[in-house]
C-alpha atoms as a PDB file:
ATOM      1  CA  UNK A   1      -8.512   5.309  25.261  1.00  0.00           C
ATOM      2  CA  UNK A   2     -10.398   8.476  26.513  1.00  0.00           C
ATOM      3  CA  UNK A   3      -8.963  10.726  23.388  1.00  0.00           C
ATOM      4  CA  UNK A   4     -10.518   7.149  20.903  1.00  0.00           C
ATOM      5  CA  UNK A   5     -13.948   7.748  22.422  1.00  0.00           C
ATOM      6  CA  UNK A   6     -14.077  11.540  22.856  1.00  0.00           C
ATOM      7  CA  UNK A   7     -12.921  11.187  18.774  1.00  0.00           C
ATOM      8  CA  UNK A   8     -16.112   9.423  17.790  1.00  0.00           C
ATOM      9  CA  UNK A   9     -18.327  11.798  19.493  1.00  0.00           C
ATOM     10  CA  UNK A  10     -16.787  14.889  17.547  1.00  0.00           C
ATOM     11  CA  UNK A  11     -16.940  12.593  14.427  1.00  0.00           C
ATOM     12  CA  UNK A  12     -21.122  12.204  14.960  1.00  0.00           C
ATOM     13  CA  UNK A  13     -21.331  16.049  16.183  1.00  0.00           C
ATOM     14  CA  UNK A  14     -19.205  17.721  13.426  1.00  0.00           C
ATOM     15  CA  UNK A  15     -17.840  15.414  10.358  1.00  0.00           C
ATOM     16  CA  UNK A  16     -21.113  13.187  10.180  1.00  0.00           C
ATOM     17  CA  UNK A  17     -23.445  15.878   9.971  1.00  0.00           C
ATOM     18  CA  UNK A  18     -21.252  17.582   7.476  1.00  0.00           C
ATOM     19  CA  UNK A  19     -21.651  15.061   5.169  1.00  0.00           C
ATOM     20  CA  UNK A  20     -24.752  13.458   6.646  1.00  0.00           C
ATOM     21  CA  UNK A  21     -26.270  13.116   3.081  1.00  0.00           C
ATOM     22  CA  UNK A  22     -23.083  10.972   1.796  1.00  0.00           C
ATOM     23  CA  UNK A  23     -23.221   9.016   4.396  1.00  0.00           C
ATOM     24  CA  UNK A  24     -26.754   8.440   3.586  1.00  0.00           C
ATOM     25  CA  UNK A  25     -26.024   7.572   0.064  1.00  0.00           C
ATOM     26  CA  UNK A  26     -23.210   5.028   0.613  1.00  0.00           C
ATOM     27  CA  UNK A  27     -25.910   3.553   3.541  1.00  0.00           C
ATOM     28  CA  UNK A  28     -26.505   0.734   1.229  1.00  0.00           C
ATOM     29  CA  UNK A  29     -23.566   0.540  -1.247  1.00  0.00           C
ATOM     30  CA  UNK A  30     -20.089   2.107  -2.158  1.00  0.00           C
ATOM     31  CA  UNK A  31     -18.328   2.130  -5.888  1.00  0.00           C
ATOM     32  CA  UNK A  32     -14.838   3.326  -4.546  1.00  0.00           C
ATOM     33  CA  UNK A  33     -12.850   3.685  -8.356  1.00  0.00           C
ATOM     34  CA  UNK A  34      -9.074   2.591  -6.261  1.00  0.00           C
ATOM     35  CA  UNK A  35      -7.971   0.185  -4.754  1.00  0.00           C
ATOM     36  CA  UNK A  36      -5.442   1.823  -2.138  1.00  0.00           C
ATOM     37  CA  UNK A  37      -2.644  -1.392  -0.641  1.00  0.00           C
ATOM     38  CA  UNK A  38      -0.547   0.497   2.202  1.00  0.00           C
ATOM     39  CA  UNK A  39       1.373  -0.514   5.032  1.00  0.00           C
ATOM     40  CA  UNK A  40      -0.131  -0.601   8.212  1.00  0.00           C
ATOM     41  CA  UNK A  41       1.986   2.230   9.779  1.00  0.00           C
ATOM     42  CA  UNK A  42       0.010   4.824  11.847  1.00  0.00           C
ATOM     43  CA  UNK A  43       1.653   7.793   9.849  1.00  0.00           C
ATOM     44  CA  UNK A  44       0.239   6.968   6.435  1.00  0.00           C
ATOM     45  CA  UNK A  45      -3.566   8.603   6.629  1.00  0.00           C
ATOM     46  CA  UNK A  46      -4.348   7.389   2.601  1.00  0.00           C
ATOM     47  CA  UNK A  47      -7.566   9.590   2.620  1.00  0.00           C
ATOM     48  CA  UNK A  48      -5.189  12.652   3.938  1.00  0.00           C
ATOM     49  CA  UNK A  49      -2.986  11.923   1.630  1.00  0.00           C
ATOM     50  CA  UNK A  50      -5.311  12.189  -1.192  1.00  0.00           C
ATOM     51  CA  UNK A  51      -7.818  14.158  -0.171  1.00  0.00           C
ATOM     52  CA  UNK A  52     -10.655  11.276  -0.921  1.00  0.00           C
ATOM     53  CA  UNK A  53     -13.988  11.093   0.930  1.00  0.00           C
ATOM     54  CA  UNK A  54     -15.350   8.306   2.180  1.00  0.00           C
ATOM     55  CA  UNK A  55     -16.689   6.002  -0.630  1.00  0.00           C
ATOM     56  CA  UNK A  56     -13.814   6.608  -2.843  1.00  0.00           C
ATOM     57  CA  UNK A  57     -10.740   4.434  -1.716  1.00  0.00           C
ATOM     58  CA  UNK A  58     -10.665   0.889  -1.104  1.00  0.00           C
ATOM     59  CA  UNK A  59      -8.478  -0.094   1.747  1.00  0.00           C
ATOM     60  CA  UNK A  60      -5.135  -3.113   2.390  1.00  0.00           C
ATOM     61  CA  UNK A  61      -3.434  -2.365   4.990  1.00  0.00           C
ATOM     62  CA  UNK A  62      -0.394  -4.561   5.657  1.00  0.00           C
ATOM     63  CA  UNK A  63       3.095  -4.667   7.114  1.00  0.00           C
ATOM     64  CA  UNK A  64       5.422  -3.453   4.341  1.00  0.00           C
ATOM     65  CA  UNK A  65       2.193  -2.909   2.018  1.00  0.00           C
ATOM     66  CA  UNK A  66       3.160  -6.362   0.847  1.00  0.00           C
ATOM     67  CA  UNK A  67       1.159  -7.864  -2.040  1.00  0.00           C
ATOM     68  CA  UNK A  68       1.303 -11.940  -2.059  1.00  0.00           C
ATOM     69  CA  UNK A  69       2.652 -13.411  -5.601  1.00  0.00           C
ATOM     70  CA  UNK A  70      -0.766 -14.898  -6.559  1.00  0.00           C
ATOM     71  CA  UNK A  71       0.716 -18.832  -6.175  1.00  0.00           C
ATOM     72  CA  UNK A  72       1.545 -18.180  -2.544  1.00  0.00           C
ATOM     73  CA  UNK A  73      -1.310 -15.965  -1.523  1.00  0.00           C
ATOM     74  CA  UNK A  74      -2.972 -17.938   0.461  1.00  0.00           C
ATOM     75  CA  UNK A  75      -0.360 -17.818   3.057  1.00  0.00           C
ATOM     76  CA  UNK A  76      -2.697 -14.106   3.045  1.00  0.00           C
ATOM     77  CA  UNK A  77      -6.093 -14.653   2.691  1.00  0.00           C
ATOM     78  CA  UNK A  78      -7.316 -11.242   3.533  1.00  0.00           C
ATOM     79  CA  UNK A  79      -5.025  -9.217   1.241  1.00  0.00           C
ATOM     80  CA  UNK A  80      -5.909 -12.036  -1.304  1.00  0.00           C
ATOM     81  CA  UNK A  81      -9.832 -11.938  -0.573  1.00  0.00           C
ATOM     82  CA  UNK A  82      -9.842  -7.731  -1.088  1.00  0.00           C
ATOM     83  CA  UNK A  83      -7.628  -7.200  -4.342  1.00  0.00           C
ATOM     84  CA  UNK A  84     -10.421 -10.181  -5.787  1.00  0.00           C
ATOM     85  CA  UNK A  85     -13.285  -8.353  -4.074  1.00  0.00           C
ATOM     86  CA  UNK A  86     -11.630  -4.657  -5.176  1.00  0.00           C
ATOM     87  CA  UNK A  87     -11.035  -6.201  -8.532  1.00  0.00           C
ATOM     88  CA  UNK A  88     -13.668  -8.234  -9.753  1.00  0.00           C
ATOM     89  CA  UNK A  89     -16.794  -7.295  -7.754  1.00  0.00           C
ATOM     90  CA  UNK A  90     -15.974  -3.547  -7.233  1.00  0.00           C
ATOM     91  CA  UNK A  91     -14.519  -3.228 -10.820  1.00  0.00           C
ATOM     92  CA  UNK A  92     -12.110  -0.593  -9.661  1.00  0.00           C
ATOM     93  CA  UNK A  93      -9.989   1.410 -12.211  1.00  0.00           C
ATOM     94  CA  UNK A  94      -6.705   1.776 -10.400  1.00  0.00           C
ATOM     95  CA  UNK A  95      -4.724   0.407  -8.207  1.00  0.00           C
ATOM     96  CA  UNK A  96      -1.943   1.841  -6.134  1.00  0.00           C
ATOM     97  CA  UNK A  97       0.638   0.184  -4.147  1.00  0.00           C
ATOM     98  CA  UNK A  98       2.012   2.975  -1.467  1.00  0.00           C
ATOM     99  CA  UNK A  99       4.994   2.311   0.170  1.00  0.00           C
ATOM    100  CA  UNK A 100       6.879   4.880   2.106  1.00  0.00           C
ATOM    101  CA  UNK A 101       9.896   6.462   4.171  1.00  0.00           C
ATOM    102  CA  UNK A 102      11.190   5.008   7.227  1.00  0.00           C
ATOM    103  CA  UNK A 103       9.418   1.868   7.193  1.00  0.00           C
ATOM    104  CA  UNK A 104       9.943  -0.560   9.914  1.00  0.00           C
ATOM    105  CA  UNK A 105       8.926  -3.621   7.870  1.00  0.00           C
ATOM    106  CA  UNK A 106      11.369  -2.314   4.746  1.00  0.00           C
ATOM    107  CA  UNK A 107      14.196  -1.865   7.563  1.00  0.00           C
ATOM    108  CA  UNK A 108      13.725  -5.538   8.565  1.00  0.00           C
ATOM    109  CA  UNK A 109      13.872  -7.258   4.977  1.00  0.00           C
ATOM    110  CA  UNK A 110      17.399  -5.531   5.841  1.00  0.00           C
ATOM    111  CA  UNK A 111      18.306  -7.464   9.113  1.00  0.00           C
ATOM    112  CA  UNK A 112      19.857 -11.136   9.797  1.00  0.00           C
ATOM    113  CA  UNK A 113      16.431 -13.751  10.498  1.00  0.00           C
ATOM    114  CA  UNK A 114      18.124 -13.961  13.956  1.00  0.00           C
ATOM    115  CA  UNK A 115      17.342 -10.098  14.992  1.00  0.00           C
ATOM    116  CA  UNK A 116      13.388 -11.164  14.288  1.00  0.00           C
ATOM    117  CA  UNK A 117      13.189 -14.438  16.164  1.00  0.00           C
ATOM    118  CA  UNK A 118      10.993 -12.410  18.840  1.00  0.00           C
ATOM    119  CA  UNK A 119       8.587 -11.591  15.703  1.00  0.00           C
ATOM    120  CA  UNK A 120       7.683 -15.025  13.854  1.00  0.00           C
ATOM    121  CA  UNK A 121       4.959 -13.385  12.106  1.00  0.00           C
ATOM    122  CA  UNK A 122       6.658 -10.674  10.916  1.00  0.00           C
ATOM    123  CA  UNK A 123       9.598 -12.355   9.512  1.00  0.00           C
ATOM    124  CA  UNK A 124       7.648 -15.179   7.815  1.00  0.00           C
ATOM    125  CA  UNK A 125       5.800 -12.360   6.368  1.00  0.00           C
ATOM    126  CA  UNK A 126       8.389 -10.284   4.971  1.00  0.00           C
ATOM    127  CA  UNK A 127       9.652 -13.717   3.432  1.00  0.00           C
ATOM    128  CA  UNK A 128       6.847 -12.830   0.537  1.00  0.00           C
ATOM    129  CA  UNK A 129       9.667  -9.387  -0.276  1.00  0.00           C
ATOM    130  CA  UNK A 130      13.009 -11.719  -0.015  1.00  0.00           C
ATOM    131  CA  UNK A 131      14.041 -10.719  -3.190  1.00  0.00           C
ATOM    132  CA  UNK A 132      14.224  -6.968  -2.960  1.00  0.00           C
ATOM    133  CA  UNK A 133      17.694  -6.786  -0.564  1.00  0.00           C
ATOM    134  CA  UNK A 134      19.325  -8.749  -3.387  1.00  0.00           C
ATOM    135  CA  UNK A 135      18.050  -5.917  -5.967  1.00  0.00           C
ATOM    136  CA  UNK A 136      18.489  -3.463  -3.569  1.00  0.00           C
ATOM    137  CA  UNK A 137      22.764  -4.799  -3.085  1.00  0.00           C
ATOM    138  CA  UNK A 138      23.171  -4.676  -6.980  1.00  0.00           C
ATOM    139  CA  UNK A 139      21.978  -0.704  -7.053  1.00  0.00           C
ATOM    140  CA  UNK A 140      23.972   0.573  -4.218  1.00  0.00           C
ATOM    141  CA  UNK A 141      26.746   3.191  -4.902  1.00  0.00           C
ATOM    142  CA  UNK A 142      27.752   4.015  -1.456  1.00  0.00           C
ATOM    143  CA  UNK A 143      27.557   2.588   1.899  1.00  0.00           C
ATOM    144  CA  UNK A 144      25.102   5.087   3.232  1.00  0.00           C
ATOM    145  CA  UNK A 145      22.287   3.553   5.067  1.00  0.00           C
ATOM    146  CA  UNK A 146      19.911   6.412   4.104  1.00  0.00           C
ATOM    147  CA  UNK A 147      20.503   5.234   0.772  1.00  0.00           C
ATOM    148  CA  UNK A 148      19.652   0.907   1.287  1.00  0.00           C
ATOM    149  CA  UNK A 149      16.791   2.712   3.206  1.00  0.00           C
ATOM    150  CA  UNK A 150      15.117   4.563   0.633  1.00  0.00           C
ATOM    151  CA  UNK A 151      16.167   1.792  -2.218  1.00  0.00           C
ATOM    152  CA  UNK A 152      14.541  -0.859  -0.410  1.00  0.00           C
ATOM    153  CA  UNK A 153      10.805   0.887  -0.221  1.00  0.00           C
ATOM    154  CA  UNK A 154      11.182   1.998  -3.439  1.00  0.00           C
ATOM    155  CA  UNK A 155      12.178  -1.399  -4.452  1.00  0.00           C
ATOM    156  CA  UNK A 156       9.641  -2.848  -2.353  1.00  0.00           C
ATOM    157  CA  UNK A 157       6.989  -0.904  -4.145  1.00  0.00           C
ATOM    158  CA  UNK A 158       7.944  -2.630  -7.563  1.00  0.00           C
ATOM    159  CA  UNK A 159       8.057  -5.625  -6.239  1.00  0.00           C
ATOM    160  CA  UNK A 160       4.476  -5.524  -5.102  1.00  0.00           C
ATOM    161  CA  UNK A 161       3.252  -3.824  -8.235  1.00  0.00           C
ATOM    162  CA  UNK A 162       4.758  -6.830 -10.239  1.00  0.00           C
ATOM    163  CA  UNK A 163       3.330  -9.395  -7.935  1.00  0.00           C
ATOM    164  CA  UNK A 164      -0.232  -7.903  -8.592  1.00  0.00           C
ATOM    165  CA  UNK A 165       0.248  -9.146 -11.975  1.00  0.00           C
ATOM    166  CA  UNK A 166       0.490 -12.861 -11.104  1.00  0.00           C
ATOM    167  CA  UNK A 167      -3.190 -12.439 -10.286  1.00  0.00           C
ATOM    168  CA  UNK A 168      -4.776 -13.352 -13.744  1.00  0.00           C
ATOM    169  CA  UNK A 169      -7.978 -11.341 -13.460  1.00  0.00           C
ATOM    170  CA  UNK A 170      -5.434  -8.027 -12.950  1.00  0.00           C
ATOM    171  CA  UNK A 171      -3.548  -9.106 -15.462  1.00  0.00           C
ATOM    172  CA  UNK A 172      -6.166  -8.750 -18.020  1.00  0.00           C
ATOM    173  CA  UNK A 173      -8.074  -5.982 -17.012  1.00  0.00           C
ATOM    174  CA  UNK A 174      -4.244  -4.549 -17.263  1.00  0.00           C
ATOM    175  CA  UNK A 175      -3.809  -5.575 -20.551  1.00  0.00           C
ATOM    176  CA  UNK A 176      -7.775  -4.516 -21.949  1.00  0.00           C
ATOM    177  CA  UNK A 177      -7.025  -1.231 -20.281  1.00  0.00           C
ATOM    178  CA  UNK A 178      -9.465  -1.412 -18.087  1.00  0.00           C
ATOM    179  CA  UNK A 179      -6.796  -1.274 -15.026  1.00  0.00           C
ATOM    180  CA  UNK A 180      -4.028   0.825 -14.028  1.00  0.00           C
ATOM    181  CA  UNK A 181      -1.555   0.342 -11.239  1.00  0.00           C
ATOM    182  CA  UNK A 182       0.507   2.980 -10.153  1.00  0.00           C
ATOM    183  CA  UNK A 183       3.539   2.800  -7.407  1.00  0.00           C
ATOM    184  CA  UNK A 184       3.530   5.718  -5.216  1.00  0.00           C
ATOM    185  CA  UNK A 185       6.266   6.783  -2.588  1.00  0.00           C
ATOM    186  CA  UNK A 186       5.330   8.834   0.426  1.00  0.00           C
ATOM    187  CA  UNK A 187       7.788  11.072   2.154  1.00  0.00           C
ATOM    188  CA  UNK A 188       6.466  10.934   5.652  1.00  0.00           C
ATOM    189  CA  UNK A 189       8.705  14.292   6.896  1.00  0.00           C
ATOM    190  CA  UNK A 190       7.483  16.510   3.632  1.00  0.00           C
ATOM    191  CA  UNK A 191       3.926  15.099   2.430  1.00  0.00           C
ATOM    192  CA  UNK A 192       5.712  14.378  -0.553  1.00  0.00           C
ATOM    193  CA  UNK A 193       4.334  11.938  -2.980  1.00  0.00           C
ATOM    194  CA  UNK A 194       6.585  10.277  -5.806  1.00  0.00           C
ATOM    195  CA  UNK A 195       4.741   8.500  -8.391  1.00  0.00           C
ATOM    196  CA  UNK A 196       6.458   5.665 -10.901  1.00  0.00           C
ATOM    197  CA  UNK A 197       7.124   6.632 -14.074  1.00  0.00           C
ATOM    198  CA  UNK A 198       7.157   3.115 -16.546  1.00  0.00           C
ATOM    199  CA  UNK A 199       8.666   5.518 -19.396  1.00  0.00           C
ATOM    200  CA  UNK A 200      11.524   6.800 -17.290  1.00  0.00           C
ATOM    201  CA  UNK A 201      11.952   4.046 -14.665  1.00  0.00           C
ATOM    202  CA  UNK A 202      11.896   6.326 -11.844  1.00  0.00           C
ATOM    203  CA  UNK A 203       9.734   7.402  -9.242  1.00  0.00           C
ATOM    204  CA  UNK A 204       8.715  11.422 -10.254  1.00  0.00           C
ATOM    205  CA  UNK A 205       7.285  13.993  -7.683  1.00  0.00           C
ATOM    206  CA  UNK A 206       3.734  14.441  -8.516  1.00  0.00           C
ATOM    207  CA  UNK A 207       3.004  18.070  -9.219  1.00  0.00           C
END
């Protein structure tokens, strides 16, 4: 707890008065241009990642970096409430769905409903992602692990980037052009970013 508080007093001292005349301008308002959906897992910093300031990124941050099909999403009212928000009164440009390696809530869309009994939440959660194991079983060439690992969050990614197209106000700023999604895959171990490629159908390092 000591190291949370001692954190906000270097933030006033140093960062805040580094930038003390952006945070003056975003005082009363903010026009972030992307909409950033994550998963909630401490090593994924999305402003380190991209080197963004304050003011640029709109935040979800979720188990999985799930995105509820837009029939079911009010089983999730808060990831529902900031894509609209993000969307339609923000009028972001992009979205980007960022999943990433070794992911606890990926690992579980893995395990038998039984293993999660002691997390109700969780599992009813990752219910929204029950399709991606099946995908997942059809691209497997091996047994390796490493490889359902990596397969599933990239899979996982896909499946959230479709699901934002249920939403019908995405869908057409999609189709006008006025929207892009992207699906992005973080390497945790290497800092690593690999972007989706629609052309090629795979996820490219970005370079």
């Amino acid at each position: 707890m000591d190291k949370i508080f001692k954190g906000v007093l270097e933030f006033q001292q140093e960062d805040f008065e580094t930038h003390r005349e952006l945070f003056t301008e975003l005082g009363r308002q903010q026009k972030p241009h992307t909409l950033f959906i994550g998963c909630s897992d401490s090593r994924v910093v999305p402003t380190l990642i991209t080197k963004t300031s304050p003011g640029e990124l709109f935040l979800v941050r979720n188990v999985a970096n799930i995105v509820p099909p837009f029939e079911s999403s009010a089983c999730d009212g808060a990831t529902t409430a900031a894509i609209e928000y993000a969307v339609k009164a923000l009028e972001v440009d992009t979205i980007v769905v960022c999943g990433h390696s070794n992911c606890g809530g990926c690992g579980a869309m893995n395990m038998d409903p039984a293993e999660l009994e002691h997390l109700p939440y969780t599992r009813e959660w990752l219910k929204l992602s029950r399709e991606v194991p099946g995908r997942v079983d059809k691209l497997m060439s091996t047994d390796d692990p490493a490889e359902r690992e990596w397969l599933t969050e990239q899979i996982n990614i896909l499946v959230q980037m479709k699901n934002l197209l249920t939403f019908p106000y995405v869908k057409e700023k999609v189709l006008a052009g006025a929207l892009n999604i992207l699906g992005w895959y973080y390497i945790i171990e290497s800092g690593e970013v690999l972007n989706f490629n629609d052309a090629t159908g795979h996820f490219e390092l970005v370079q």
